[in-house]
N, C-alpha and C. Protein backbone atom coordinates (compact mmCIF):
# COMPACT_ATOMS: atom_id res chain seq x y z
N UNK A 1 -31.65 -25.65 -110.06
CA UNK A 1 -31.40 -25.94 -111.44
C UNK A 1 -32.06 -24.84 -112.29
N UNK A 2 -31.37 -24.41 -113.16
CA UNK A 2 -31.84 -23.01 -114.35
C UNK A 2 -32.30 -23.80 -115.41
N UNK A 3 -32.98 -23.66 -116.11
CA UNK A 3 -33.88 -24.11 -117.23
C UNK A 3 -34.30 -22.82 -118.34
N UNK A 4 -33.58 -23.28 -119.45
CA UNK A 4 -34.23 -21.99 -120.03
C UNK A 4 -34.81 -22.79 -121.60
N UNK A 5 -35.67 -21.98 -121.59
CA UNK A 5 -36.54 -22.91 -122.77
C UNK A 5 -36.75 -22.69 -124.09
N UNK A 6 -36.55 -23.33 -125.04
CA UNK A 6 -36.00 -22.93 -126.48
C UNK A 6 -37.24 -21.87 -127.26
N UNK A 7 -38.21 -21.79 -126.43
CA UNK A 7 -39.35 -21.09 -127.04
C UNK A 7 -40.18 -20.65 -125.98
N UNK A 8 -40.84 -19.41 -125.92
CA UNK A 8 -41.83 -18.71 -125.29
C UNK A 8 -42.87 -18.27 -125.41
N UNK A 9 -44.31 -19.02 -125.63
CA UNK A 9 -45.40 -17.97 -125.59
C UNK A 9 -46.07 -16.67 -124.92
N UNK A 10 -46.48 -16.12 -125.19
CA UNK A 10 -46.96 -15.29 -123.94
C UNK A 10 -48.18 -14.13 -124.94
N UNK A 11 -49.01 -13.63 -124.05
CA UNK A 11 -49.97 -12.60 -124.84
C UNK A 11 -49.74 -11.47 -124.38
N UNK A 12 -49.43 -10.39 -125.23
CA UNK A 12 -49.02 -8.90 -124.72
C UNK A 12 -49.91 -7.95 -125.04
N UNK A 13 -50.86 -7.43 -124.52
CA UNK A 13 -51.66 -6.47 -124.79
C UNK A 13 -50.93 -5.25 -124.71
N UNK A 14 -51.04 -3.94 -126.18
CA UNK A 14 -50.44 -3.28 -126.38
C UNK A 14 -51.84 -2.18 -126.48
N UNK A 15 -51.72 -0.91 -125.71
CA UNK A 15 -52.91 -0.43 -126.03
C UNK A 15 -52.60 1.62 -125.94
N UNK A 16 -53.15 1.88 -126.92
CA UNK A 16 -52.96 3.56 -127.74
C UNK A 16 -54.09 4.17 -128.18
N UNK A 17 -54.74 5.12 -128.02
CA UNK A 17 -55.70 5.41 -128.70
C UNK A 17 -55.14 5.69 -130.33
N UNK A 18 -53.76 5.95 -130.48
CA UNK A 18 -53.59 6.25 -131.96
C UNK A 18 -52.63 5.23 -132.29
N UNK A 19 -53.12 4.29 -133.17
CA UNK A 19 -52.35 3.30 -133.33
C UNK A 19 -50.64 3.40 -134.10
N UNK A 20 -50.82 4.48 -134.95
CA UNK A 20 -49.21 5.10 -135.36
C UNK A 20 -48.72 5.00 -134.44
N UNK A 21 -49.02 5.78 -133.28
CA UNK A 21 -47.82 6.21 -132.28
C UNK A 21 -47.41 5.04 -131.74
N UNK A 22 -48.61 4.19 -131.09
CA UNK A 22 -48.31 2.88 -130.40
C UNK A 22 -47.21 2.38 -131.27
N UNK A 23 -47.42 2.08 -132.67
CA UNK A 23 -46.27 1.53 -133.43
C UNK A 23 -44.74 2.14 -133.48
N UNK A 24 -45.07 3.32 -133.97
CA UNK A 24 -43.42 4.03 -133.63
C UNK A 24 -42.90 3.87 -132.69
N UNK A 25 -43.91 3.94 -130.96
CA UNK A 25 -43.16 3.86 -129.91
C UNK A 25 -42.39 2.60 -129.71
N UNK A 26 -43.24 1.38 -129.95
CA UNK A 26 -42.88 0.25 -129.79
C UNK A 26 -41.03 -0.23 -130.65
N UNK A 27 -41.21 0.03 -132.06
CA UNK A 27 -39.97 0.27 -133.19
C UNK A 27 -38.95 1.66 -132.16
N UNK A 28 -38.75 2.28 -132.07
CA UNK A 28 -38.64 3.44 -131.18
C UNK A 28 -37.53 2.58 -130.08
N UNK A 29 -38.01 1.92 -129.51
CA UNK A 29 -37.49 1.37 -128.24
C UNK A 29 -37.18 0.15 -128.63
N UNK A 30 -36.64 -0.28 -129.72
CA UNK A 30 -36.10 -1.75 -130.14
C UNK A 30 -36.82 -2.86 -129.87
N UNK A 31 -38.16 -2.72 -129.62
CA UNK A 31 -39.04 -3.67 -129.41
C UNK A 31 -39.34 -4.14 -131.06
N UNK A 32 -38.55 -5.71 -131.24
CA UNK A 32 -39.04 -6.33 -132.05
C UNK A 32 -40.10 -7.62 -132.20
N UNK A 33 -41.00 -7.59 -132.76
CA UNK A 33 -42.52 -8.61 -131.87
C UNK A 33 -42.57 -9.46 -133.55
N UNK A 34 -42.57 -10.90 -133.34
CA UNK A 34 -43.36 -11.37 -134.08
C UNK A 34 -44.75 -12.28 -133.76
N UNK A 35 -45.90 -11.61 -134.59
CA UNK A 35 -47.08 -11.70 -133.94
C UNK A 35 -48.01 -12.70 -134.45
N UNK A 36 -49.06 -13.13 -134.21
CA UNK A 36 -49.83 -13.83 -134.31
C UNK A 36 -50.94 -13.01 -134.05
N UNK A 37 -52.15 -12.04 -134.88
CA UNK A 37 -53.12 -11.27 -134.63
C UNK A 37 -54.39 -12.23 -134.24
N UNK A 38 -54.96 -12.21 -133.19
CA UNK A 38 -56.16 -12.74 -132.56
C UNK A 38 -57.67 -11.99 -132.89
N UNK A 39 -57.26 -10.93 -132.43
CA UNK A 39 -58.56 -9.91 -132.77
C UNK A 39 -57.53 -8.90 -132.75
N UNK A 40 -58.55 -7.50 -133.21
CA UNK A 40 -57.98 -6.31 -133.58
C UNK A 40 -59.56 -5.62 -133.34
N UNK A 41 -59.21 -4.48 -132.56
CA UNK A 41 -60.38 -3.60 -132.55
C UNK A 41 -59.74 -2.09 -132.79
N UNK A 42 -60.88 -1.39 -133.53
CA UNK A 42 -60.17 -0.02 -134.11
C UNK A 42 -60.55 0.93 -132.24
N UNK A 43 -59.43 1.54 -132.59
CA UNK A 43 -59.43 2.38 -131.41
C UNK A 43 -60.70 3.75 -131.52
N UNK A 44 -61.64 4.30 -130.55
CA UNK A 44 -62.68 4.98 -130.91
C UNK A 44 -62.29 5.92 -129.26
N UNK A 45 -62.60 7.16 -129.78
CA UNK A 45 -62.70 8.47 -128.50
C UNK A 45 -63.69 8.58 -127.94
N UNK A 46 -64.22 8.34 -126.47
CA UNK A 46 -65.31 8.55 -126.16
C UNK A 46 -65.66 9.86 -126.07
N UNK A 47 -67.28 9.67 -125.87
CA UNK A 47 -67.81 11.48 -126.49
C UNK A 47 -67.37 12.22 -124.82
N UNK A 48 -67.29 13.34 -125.57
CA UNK A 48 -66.40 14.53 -124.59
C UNK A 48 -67.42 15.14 -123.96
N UNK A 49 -68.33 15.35 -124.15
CA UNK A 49 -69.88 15.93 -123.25
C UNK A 49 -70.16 15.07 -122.20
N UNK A 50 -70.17 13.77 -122.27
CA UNK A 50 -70.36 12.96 -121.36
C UNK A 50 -68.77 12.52 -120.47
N UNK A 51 -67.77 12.40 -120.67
CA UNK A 51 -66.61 12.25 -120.02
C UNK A 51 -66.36 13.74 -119.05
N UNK A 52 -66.45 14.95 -119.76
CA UNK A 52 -67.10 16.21 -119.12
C UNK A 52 -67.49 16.06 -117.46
N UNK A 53 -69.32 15.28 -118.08
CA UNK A 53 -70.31 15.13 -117.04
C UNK A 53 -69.84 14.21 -116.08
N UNK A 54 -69.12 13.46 -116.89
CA UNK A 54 -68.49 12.46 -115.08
C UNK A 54 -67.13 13.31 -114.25
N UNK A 55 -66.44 13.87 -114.91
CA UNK A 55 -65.13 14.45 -114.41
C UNK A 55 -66.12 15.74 -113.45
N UNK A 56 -67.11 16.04 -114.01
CA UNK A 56 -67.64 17.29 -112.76
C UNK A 56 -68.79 16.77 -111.62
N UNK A 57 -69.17 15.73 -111.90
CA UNK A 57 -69.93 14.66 -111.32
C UNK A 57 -69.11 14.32 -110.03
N UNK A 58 -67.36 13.94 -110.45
CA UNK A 58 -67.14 13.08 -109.34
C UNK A 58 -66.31 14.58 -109.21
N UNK A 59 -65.68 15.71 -109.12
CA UNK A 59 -65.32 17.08 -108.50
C UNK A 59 -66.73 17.27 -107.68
N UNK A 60 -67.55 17.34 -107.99
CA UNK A 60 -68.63 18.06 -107.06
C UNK A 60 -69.17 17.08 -105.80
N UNK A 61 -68.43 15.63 -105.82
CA UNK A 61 -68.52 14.89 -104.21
C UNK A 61 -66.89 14.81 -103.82
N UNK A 62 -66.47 16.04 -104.32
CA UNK A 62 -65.09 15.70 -103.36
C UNK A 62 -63.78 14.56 -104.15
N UNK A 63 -64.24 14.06 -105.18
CA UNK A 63 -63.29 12.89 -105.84
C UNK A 63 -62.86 13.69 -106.65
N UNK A 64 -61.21 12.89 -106.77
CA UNK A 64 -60.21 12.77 -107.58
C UNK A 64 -60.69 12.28 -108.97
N UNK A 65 -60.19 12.74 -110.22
CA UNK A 65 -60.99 12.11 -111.62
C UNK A 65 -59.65 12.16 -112.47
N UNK A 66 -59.23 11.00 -113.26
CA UNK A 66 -57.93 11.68 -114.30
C UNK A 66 -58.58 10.81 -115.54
N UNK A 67 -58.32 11.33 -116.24
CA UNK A 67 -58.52 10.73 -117.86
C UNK A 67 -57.75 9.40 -118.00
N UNK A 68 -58.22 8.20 -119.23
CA UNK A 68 -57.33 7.37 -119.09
C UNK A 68 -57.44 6.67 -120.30
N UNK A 69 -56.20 5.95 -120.86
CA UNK A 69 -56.64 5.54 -121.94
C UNK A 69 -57.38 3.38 -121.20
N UNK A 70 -58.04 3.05 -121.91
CA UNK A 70 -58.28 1.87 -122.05
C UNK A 70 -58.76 1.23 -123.13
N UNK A 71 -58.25 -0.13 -122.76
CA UNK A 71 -58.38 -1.20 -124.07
C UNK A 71 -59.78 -2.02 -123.87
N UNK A 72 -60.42 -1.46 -122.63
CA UNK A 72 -61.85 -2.39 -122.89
C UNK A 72 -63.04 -2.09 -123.68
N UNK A 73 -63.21 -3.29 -124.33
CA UNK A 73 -63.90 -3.77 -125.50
C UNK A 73 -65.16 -3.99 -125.21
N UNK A 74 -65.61 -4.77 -124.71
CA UNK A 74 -66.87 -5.36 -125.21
C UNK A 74 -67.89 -5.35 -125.26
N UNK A 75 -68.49 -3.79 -124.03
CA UNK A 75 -69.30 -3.01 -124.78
C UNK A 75 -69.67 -1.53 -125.08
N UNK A 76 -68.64 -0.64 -124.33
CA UNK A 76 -68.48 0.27 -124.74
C UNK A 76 -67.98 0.92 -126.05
N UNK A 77 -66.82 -0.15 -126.63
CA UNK A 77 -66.16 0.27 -127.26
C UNK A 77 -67.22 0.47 -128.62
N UNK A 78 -68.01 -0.52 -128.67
CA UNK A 78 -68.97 -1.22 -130.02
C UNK A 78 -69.97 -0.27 -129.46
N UNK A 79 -70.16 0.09 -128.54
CA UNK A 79 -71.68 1.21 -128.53
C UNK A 79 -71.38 2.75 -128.93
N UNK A 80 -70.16 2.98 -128.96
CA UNK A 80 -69.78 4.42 -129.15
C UNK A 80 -69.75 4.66 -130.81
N UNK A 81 -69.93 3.67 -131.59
CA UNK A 81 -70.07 3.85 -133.17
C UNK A 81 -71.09 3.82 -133.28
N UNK A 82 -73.10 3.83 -132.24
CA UNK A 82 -74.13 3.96 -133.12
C UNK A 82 -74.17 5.26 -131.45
N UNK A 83 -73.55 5.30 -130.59
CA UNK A 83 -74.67 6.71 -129.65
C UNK A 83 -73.50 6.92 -128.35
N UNK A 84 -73.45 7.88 -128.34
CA UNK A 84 -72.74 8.79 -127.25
C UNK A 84 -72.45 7.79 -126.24
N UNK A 85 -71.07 7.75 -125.88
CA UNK A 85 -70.18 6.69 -125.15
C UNK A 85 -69.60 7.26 -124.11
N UNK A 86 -69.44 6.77 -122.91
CA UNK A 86 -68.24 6.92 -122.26
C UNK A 86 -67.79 6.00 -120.79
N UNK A 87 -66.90 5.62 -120.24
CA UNK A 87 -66.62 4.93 -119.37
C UNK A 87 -66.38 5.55 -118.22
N UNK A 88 -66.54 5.04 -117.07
CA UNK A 88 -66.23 5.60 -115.47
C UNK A 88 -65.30 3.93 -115.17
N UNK A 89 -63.70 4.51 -114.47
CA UNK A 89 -63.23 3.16 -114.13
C UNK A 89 -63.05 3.61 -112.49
N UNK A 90 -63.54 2.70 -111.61
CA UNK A 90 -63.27 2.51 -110.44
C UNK A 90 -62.57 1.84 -109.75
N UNK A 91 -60.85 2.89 -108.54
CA UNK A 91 -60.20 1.93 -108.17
C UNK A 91 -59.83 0.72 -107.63
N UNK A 92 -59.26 -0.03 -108.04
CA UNK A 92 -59.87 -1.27 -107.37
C UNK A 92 -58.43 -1.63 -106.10
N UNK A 93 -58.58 -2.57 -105.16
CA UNK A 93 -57.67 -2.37 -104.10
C UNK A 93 -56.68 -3.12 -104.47
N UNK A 94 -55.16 -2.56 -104.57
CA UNK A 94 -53.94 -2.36 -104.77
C UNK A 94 -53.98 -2.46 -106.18
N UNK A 95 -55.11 -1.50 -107.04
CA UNK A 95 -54.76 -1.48 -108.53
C UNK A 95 -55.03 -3.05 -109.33
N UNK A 96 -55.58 -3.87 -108.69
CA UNK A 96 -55.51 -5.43 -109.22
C UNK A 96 -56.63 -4.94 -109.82
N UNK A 97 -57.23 -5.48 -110.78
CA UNK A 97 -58.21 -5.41 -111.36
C UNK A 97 -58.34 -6.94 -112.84
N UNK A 98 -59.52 -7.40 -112.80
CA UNK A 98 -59.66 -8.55 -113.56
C UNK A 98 -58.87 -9.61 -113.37
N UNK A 99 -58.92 -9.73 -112.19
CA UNK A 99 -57.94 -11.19 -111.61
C UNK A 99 -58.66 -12.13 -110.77
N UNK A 100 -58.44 -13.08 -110.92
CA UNK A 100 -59.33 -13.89 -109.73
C UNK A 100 -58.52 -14.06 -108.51
């Protein structure tokens, strides 16, 4: 039996370091969203001296390093507006990450 249901919730995390573009792209590709805003955090660049020091950190034991954008918040994002920020993300097995 098919069931289709007159309404759908769902939460879509949309994530850009430049929020224009995220928007154009989204309009861009006929993606029309009506939203309900929960939180909103301003997007921030981590410092480049220290992203640097990890990209030659993990070259000098032999590792692979690529840049990346991410949407995690809660305490990097808020420490990089009072002192030099940056994140290291480690792969996790088959890419799952934050799942139980």
């Amino acid at each position: 039996m098919d069931i289709i249901p007159s309404l759908a919730t769902f939460t879509v995390d949309l994530r850009d370091p430049n929020e224009e573009r995220l928007e154009e792209q989204a309009a861009s590709e006929g993606v029309f969203i009506t939203t309900e805003r929960l939180v909103r955090f301003q997007p921030v660049t981590f410092d480049e001296t220290i992203v640097t020091l990890i990209e030659k950190a993990a070259k000098s034991r032999g590792l692979q390093s690529k840049r990346m954008t991410s949407g995690a918040g809660p305490d990097a994002q808020m420490m990089a507006s009072v002192c030099p920020t940056a994140m290291t993300f480690v792969p996790s097995i088959d890419g799952i990450s934050h799942n139980p």
